[in-house]
PDB file of N, CA and C in Angstrom:
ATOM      1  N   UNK A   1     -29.736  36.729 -13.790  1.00  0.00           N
ATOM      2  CA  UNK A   1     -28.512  37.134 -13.140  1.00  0.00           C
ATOM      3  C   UNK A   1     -27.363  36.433 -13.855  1.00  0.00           C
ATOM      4  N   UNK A   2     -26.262  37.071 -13.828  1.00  0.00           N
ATOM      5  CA  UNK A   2     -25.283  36.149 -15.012  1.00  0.00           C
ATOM      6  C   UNK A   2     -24.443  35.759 -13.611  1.00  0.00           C
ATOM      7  N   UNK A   3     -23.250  35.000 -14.324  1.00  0.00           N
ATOM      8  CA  UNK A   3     -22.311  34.309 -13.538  1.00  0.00           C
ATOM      9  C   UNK A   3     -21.581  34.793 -12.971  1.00  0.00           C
ATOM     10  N   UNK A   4     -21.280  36.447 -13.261  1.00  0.00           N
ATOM     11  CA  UNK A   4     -20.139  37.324 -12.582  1.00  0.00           C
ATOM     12  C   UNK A   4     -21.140  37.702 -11.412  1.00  0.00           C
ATOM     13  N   UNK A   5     -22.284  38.404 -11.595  1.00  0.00           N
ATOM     14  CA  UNK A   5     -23.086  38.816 -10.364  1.00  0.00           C
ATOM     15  C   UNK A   5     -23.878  38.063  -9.090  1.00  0.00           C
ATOM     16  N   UNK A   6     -23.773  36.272  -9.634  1.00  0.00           N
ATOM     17  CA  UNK A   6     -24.004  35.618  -8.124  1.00  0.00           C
ATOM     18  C   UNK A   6     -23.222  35.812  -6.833  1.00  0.00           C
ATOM     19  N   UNK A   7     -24.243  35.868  -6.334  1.00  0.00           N
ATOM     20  CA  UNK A   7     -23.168  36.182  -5.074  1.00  0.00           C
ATOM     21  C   UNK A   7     -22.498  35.051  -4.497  1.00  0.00           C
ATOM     22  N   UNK A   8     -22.103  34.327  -3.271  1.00  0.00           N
ATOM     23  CA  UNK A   8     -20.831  33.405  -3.114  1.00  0.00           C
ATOM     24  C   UNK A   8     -21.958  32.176  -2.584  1.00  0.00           C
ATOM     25  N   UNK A   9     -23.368  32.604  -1.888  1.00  0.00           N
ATOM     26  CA  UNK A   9     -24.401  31.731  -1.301  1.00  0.00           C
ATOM     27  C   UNK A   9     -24.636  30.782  -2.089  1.00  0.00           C
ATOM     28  N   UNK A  10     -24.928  31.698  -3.708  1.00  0.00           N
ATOM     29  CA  UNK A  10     -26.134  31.033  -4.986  1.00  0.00           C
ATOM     30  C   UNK A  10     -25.051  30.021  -5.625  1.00  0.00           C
ATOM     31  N   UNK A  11     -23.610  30.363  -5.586  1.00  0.00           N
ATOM     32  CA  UNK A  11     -22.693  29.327  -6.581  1.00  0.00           C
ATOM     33  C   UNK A  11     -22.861  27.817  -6.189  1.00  0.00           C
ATOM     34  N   UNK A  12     -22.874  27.237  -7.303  1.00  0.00           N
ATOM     35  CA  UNK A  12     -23.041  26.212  -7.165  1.00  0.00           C
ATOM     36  C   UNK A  12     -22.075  25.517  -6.197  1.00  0.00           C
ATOM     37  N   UNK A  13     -21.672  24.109  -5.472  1.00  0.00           N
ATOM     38  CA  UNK A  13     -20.508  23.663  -4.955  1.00  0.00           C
ATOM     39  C   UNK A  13     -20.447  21.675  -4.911  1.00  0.00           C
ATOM     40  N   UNK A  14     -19.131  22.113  -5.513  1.00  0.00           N
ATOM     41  CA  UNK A  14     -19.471  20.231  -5.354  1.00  0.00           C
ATOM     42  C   UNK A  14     -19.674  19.735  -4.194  1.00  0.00           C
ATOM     43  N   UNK A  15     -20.383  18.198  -4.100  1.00  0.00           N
ATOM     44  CA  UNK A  15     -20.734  17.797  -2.876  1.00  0.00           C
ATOM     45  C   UNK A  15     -19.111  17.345  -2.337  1.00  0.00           C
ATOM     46  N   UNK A  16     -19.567  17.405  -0.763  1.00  0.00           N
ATOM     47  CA  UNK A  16     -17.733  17.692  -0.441  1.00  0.00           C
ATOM     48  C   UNK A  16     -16.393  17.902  -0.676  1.00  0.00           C
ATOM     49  N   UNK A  17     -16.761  19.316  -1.535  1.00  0.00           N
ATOM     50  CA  UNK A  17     -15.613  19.930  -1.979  1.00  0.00           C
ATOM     51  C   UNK A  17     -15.025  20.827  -0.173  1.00  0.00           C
ATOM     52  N   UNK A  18     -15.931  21.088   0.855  1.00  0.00           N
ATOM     53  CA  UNK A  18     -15.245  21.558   1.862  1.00  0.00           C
ATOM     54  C   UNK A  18     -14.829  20.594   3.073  1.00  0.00           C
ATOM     55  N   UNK A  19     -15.213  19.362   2.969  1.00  0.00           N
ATOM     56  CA  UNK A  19     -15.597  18.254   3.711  1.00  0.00           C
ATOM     57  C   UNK A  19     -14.588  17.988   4.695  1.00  0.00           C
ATOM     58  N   UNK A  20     -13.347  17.783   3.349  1.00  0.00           N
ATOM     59  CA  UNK A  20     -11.861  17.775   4.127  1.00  0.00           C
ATOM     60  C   UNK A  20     -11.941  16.181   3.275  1.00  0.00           C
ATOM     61  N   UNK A  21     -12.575  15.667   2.181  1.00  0.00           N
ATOM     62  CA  UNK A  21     -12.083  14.532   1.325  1.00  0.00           C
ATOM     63  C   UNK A  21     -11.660  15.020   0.787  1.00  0.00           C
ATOM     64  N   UNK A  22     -10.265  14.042   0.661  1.00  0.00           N
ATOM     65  CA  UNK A  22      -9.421  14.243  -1.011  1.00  0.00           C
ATOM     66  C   UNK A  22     -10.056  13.384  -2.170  1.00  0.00           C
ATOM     67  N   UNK A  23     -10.211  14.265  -3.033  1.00  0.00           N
ATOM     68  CA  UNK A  23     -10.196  13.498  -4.459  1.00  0.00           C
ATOM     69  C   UNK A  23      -9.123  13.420  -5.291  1.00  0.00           C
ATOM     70  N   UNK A  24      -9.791  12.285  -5.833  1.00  0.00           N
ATOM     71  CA  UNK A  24      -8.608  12.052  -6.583  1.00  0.00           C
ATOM     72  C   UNK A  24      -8.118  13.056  -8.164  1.00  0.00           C
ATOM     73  N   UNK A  25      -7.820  12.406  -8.845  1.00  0.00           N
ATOM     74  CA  UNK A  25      -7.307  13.697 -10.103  1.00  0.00           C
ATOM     75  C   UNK A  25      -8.208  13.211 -10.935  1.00  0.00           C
ATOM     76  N   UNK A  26      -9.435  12.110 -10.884  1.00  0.00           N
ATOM     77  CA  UNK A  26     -10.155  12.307 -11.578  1.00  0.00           C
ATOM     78  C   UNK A  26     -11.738  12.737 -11.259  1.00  0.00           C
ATOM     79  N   UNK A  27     -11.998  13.003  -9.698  1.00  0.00           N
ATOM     80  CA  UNK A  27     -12.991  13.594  -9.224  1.00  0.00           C
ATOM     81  C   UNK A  27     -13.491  12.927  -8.282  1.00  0.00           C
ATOM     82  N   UNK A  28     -13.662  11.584  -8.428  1.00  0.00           N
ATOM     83  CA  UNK A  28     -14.253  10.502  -8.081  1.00  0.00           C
ATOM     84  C   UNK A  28     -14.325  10.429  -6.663  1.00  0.00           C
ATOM     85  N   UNK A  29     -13.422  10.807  -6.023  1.00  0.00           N
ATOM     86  CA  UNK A  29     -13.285  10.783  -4.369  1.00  0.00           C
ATOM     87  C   UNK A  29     -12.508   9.557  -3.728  1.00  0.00           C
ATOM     88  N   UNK A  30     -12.769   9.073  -2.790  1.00  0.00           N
ATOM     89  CA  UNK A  30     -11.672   8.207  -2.319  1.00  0.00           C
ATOM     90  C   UNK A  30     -12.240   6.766  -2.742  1.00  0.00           C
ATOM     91  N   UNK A  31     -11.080   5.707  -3.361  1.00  0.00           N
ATOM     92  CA  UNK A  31     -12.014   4.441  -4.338  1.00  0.00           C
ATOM     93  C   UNK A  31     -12.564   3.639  -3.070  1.00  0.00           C
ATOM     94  N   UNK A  32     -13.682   2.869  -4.275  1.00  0.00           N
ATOM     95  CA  UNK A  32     -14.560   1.765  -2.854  1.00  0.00           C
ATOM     96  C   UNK A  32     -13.488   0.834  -2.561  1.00  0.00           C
ATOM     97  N   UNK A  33     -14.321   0.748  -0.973  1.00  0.00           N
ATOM     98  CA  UNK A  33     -13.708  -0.628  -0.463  1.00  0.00           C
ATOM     99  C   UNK A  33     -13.762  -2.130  -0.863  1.00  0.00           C
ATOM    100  N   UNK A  34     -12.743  -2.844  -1.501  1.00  0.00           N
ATOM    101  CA  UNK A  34     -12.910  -4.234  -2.564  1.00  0.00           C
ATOM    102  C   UNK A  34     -13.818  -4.905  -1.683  1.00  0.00           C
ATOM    103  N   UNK A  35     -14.075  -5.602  -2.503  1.00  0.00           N
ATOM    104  CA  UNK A  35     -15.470  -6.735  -1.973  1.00  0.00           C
ATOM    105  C   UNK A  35     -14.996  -7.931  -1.968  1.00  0.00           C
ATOM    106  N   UNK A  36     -15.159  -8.832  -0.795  1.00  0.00           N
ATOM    107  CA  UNK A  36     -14.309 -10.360  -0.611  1.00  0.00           C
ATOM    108  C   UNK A  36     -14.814 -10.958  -2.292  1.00  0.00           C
ATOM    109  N   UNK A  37     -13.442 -11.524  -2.902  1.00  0.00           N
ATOM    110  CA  UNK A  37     -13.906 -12.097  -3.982  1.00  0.00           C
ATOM    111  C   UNK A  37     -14.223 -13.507  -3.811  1.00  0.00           C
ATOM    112  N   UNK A  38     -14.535 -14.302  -4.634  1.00  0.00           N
ATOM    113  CA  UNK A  38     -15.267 -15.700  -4.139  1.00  0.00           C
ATOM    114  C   UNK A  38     -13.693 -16.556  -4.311  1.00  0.00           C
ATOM    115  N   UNK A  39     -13.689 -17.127  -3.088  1.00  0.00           N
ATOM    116  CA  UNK A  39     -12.076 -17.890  -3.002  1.00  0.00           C
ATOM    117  C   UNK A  39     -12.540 -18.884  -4.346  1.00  0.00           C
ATOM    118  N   UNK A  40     -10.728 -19.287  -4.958  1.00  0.00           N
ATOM    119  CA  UNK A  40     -10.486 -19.692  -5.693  1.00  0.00           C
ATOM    120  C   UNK A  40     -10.161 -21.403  -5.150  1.00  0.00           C
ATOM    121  N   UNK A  41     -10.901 -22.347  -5.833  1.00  0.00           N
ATOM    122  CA  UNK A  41     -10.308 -23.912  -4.976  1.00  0.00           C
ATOM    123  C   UNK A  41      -8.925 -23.764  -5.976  1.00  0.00           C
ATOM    124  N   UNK A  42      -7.980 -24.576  -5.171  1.00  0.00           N
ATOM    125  CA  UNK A  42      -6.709 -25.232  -5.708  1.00  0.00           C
ATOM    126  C   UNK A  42      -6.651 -25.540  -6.721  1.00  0.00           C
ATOM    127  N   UNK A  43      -5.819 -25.365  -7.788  1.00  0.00           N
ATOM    128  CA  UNK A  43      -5.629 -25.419  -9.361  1.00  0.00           C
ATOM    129  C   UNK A  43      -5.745 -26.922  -9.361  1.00  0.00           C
ATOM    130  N   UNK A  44      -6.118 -27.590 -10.621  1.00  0.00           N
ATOM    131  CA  UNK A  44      -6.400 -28.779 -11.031  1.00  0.00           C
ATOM    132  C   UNK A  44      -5.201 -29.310 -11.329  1.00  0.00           C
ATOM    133  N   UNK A  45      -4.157 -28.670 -12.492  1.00  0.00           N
ATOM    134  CA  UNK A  45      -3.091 -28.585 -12.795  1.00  0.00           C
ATOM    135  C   UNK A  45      -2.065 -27.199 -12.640  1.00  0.00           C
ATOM    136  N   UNK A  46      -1.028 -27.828 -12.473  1.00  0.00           N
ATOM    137  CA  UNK A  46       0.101 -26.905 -12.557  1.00  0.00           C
ATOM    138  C   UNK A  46       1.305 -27.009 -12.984  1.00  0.00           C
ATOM    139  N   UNK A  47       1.922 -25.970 -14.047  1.00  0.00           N
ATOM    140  CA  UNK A  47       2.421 -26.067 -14.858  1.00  0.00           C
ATOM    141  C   UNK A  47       3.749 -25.169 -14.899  1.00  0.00           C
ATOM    142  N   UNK A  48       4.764 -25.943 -15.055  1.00  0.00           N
ATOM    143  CA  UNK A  48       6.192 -25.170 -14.548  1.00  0.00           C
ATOM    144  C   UNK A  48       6.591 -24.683 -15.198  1.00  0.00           C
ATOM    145  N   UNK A  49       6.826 -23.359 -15.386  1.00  0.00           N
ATOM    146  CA  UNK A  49       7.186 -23.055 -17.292  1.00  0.00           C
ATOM    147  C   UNK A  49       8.790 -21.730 -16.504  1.00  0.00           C
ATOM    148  N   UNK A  50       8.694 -21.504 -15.508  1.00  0.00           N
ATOM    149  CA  UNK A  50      10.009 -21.004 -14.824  1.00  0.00           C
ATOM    150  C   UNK A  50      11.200 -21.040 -15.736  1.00  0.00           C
ATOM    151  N   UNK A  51      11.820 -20.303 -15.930  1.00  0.00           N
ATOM    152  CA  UNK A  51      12.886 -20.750 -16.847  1.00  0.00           C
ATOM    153  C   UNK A  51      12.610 -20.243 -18.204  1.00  0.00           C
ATOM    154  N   UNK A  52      11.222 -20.886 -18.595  1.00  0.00           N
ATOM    155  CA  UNK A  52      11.208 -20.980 -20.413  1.00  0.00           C
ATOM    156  C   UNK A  52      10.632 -19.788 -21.269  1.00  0.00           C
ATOM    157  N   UNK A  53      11.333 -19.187 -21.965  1.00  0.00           N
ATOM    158  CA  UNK A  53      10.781 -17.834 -22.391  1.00  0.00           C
ATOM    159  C   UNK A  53       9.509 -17.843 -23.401  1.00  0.00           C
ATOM    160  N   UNK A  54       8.933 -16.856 -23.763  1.00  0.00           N
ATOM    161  CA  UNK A  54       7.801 -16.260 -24.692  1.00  0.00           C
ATOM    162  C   UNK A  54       8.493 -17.146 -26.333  1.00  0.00           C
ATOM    163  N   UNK A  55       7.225 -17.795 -26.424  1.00  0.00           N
ATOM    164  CA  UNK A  55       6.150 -18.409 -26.459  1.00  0.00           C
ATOM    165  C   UNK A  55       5.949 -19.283 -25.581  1.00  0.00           C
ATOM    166  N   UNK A  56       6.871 -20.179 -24.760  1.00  0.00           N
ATOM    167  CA  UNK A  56       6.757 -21.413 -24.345  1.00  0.00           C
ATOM    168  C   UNK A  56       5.851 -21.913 -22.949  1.00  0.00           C
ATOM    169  N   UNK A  57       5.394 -20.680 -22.346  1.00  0.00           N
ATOM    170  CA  UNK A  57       4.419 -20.746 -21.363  1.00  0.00           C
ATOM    171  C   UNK A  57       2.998 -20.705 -21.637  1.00  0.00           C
ATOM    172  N   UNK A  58       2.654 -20.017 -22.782  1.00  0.00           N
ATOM    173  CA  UNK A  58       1.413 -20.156 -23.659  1.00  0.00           C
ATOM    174  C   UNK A  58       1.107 -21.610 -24.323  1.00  0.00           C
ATOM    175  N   UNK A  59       2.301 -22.123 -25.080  1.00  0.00           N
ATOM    176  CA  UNK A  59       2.321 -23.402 -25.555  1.00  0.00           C
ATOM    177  C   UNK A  59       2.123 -24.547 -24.617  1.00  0.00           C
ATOM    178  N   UNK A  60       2.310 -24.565 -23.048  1.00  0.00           N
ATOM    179  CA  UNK A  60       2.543 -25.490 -22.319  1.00  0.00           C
ATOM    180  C   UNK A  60       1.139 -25.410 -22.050  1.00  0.00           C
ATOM    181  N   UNK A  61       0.388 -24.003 -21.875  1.00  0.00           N
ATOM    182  CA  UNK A  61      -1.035 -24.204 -21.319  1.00  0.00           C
ATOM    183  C   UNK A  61      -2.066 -24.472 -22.542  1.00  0.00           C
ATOM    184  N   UNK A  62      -1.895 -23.914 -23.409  1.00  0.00           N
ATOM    185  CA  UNK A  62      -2.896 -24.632 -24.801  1.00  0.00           C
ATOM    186  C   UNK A  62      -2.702 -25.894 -25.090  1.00  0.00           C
ATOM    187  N   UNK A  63      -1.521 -26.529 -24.810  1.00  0.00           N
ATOM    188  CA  UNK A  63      -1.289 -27.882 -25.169  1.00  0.00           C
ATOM    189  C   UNK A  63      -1.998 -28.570 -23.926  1.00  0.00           C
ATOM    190  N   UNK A  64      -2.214 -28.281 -22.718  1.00  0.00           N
ATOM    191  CA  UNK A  64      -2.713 -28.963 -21.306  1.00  0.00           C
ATOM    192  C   UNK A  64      -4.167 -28.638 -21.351  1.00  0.00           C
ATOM    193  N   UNK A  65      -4.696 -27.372 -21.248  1.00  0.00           N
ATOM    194  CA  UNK A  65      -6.004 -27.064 -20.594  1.00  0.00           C
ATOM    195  C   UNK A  65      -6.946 -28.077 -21.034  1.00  0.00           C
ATOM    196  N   UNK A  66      -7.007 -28.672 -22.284  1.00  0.00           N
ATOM    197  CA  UNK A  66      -7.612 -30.143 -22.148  1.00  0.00           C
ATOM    198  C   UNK A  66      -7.489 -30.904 -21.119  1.00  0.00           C
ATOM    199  N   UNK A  67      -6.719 -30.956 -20.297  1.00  0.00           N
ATOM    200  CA  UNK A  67      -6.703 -32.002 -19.154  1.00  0.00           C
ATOM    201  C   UNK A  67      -7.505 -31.861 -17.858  1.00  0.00           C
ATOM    202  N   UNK A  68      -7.663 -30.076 -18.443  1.00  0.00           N
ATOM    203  CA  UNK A  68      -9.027 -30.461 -16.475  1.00  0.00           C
ATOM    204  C   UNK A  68     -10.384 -30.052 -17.174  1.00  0.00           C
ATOM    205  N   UNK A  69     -11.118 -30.500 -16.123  1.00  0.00           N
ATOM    206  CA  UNK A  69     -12.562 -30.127 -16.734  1.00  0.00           C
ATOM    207  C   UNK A  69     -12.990 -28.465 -16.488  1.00  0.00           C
ATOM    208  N   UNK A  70     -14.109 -28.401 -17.425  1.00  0.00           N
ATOM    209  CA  UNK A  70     -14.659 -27.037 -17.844  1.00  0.00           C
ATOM    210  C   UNK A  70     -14.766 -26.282 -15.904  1.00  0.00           C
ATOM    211  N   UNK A  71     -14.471 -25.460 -15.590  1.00  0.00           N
ATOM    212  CA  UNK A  71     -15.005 -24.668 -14.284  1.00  0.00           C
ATOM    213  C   UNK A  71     -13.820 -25.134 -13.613  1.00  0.00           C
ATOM    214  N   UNK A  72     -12.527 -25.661 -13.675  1.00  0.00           N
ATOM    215  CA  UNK A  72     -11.435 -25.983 -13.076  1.00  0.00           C
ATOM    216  C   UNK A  72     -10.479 -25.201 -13.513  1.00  0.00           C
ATOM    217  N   UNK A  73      -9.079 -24.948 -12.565  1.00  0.00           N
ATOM    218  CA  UNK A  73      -8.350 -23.511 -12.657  1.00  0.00           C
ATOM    219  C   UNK A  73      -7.146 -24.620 -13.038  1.00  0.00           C
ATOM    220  N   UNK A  74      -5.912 -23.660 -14.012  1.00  0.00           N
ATOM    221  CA  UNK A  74      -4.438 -24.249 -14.237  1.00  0.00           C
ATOM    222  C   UNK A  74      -3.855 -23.020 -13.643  1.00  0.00           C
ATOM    223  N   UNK A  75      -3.153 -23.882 -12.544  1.00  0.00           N
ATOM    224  CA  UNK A  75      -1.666 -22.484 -12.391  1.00  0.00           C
ATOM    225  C   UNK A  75      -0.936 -22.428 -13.524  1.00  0.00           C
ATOM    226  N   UNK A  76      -0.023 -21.523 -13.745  1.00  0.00           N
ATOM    227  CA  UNK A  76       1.169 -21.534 -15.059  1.00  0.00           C
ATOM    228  C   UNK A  76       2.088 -21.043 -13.865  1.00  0.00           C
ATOM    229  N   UNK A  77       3.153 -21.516 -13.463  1.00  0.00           N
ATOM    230  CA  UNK A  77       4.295 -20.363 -13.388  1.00  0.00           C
ATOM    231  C   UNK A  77       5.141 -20.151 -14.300  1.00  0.00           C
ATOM    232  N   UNK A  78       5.696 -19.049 -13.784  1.00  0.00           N
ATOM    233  CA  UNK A  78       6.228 -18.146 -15.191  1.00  0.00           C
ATOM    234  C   UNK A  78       7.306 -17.017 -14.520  1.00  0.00           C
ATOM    235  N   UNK A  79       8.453 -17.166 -15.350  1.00  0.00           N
ATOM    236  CA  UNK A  79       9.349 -15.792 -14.836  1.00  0.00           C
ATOM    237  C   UNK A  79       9.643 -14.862 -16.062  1.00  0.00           C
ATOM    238  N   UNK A  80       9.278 -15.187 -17.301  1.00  0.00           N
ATOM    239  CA  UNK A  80       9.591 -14.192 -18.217  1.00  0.00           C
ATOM    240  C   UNK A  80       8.298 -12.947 -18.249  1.00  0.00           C
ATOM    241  N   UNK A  81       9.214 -11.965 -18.120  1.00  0.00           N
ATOM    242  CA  UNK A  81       8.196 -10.671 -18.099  1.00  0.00           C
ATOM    243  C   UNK A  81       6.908 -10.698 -19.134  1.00  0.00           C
ATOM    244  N   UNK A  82       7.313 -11.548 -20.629  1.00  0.00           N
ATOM    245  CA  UNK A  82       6.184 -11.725 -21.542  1.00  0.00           C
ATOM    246  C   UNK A  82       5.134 -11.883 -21.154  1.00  0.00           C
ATOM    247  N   UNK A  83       4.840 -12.905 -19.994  1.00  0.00           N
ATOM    248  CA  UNK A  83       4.021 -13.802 -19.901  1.00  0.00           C
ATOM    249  C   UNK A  83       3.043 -12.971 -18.885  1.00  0.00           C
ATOM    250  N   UNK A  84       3.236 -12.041 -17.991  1.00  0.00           N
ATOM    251  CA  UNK A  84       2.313 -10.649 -17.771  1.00  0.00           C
ATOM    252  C   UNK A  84       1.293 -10.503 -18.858  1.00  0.00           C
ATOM    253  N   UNK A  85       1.304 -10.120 -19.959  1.00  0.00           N
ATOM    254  CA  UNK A  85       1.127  -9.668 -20.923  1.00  0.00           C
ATOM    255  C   UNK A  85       0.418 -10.787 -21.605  1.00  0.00           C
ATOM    256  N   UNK A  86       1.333 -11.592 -22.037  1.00  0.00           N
ATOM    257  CA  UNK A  86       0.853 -13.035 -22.977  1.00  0.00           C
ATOM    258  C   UNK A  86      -0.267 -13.879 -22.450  1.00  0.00           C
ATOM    259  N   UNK A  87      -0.147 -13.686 -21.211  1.00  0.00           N
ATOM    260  CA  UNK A  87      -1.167 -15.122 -20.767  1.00  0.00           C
ATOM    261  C   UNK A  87      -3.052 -14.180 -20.635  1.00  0.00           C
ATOM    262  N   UNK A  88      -2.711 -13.203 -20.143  1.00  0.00           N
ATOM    263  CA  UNK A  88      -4.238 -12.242 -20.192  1.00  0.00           C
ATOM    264  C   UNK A  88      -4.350 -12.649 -21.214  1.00  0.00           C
ATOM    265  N   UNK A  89      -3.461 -12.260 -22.206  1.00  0.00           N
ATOM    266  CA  UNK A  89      -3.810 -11.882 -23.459  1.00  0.00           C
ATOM    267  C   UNK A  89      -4.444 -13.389 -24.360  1.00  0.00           C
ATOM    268  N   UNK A  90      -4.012 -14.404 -24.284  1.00  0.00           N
ATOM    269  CA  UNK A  90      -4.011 -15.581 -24.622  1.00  0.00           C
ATOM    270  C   UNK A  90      -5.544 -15.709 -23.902  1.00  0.00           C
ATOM    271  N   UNK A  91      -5.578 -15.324 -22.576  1.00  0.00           N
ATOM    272  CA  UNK A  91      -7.527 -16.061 -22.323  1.00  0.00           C
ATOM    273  C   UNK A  91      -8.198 -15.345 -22.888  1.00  0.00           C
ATOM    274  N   UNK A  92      -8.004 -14.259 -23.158  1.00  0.00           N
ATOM    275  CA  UNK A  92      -9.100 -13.046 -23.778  1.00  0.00           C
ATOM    276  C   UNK A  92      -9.085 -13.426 -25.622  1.00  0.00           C
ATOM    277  N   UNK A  93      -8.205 -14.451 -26.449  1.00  0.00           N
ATOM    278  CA  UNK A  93      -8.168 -14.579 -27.828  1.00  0.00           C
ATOM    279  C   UNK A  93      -8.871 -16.071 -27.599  1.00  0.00           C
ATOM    280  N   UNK A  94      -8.666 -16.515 -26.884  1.00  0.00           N
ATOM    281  CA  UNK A  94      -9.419 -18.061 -26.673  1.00  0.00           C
ATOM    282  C   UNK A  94     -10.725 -18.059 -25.667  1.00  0.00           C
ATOM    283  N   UNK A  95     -11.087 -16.923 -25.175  1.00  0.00           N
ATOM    284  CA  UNK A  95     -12.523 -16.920 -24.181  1.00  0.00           C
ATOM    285  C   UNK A  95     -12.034 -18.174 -23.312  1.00  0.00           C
ATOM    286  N   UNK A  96     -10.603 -18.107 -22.487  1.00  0.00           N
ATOM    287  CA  UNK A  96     -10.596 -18.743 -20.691  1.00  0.00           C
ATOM    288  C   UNK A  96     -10.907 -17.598 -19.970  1.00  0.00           C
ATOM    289  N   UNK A  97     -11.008 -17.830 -19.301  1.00  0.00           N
ATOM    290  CA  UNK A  97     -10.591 -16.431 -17.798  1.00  0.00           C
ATOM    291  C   UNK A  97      -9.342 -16.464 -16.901  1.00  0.00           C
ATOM    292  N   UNK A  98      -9.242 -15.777 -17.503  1.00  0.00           N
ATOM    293  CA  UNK A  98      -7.362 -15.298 -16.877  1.00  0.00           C
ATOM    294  C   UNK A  98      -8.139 -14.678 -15.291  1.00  0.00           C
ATOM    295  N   UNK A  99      -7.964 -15.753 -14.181  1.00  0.00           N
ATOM    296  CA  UNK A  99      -8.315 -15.001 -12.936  1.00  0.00           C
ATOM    297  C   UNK A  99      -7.716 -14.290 -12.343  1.00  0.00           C
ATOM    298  N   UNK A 100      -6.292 -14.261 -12.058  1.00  0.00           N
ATOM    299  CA  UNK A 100      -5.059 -13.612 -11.365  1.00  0.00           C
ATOM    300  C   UNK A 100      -3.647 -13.815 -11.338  1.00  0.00           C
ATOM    301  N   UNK A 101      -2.758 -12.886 -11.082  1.00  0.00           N
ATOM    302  CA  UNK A 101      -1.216 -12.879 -11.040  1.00  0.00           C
ATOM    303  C   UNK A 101      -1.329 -12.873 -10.035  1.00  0.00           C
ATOM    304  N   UNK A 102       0.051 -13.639  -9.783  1.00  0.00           N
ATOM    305  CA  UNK A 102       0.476 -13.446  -8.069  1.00  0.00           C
ATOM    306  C   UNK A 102       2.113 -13.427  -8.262  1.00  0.00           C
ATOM    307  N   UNK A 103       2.836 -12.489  -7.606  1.00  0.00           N
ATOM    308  CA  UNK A 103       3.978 -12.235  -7.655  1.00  0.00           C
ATOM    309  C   UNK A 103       4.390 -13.402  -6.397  1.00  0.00           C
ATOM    310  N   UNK A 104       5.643 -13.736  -7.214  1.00  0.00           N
ATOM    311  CA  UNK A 104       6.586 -14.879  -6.655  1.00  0.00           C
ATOM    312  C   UNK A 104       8.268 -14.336  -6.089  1.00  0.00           C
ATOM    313  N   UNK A 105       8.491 -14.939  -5.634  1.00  0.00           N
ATOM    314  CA  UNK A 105      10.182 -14.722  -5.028  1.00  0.00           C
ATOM    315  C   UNK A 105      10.601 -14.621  -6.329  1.00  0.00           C
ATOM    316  N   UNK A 106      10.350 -15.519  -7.215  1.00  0.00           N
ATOM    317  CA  UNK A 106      10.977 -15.479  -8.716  1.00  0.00           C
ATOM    318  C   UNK A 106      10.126 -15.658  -9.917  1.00  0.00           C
ATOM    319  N   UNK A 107       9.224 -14.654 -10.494  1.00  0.00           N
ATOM    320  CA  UNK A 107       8.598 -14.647 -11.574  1.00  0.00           C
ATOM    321  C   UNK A 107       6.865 -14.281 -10.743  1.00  0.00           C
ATOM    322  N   UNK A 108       5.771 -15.047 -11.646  1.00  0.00           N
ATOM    323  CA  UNK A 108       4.429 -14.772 -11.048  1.00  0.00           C
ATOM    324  C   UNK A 108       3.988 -15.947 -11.362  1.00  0.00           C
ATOM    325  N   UNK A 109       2.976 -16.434 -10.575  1.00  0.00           N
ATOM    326  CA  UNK A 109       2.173 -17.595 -10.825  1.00  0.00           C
ATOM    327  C   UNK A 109       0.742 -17.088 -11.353  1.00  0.00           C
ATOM    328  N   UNK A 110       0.378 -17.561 -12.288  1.00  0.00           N
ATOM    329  CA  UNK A 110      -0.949 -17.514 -13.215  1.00  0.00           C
ATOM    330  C   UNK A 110      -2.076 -18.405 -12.677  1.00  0.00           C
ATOM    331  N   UNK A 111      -3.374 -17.810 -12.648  1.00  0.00           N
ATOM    332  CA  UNK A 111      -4.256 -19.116 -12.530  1.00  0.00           C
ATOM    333  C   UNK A 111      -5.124 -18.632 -13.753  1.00  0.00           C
ATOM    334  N   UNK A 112      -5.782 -19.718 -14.485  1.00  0.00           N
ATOM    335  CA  UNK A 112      -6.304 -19.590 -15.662  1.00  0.00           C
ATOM    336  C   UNK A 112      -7.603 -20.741 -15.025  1.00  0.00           C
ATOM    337  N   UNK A 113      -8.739 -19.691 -15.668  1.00  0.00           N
ATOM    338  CA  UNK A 113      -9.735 -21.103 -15.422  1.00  0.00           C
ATOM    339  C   UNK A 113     -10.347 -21.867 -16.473  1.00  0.00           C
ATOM    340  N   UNK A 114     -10.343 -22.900 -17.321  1.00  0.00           N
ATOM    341  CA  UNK A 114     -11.136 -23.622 -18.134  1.00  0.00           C
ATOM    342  C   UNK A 114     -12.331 -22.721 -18.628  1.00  0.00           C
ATOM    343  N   UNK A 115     -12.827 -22.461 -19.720  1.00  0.00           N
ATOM    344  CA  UNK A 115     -14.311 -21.905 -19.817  1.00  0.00           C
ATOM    345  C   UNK A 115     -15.200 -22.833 -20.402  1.00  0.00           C
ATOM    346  N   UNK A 116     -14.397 -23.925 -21.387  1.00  0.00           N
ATOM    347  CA  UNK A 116     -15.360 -24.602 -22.150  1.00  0.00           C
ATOM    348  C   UNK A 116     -14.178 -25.891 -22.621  1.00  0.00           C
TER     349      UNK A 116
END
């Protein structure tokens, strides 16, 4: 039987395409619910970089992260837009783990964790 002559029973149908879920624009359906992440203890150090533009918030934490031990977190704060960008980018060329941004009244605070 070809594809023009099935009748409307035999067509195939996605699974809850009549359901009344929206999907999204890439099919997927509605995203999972996040999973509690494992709380973060209090940064070891923290580092004020507010004020100081691209490079100088990268420089303050490569010059420090020697100071806490391996499995210990550094805040950075930071208000230059670079540093979005720069500081991921900086744990992912040095293997830290860039754990999270957190938006501030003025700029974002960074936590970076030690890897080695």
């Amino acid at each position: 039987m070809s594809r023009q002559q099935r009748s409307p029973q035999t067509q195939p149908t996605q699974p809850g395409a009549h359901s009344g879920v929206r999907r999204s624009a890439l099919g997927r359906g509605a995203p999972p619910l996040p999973v509690a992440a494992e709380p973060v203890p209090a940064p070891a150090l923290t580092l004020d970089a507010l004020g100081k533009k691209c490079p100088i918030p990268i420089i303050m934490l490569s010059e420090r992260i020697g100071e806490v031990r391996v499995g210990q977190t550094i805040e950075v704060l930071a208000d230059d837009p670079a540093a979005k960008t720069d500081l991921p980018a900086w744990c992912a060329l040095k293997s830290q783990e860039f754990v999270r941004a957190t938006a501030l009244s003025a700029g974002w605070s960074f936590l970076v964790r030690r890897t080695y």
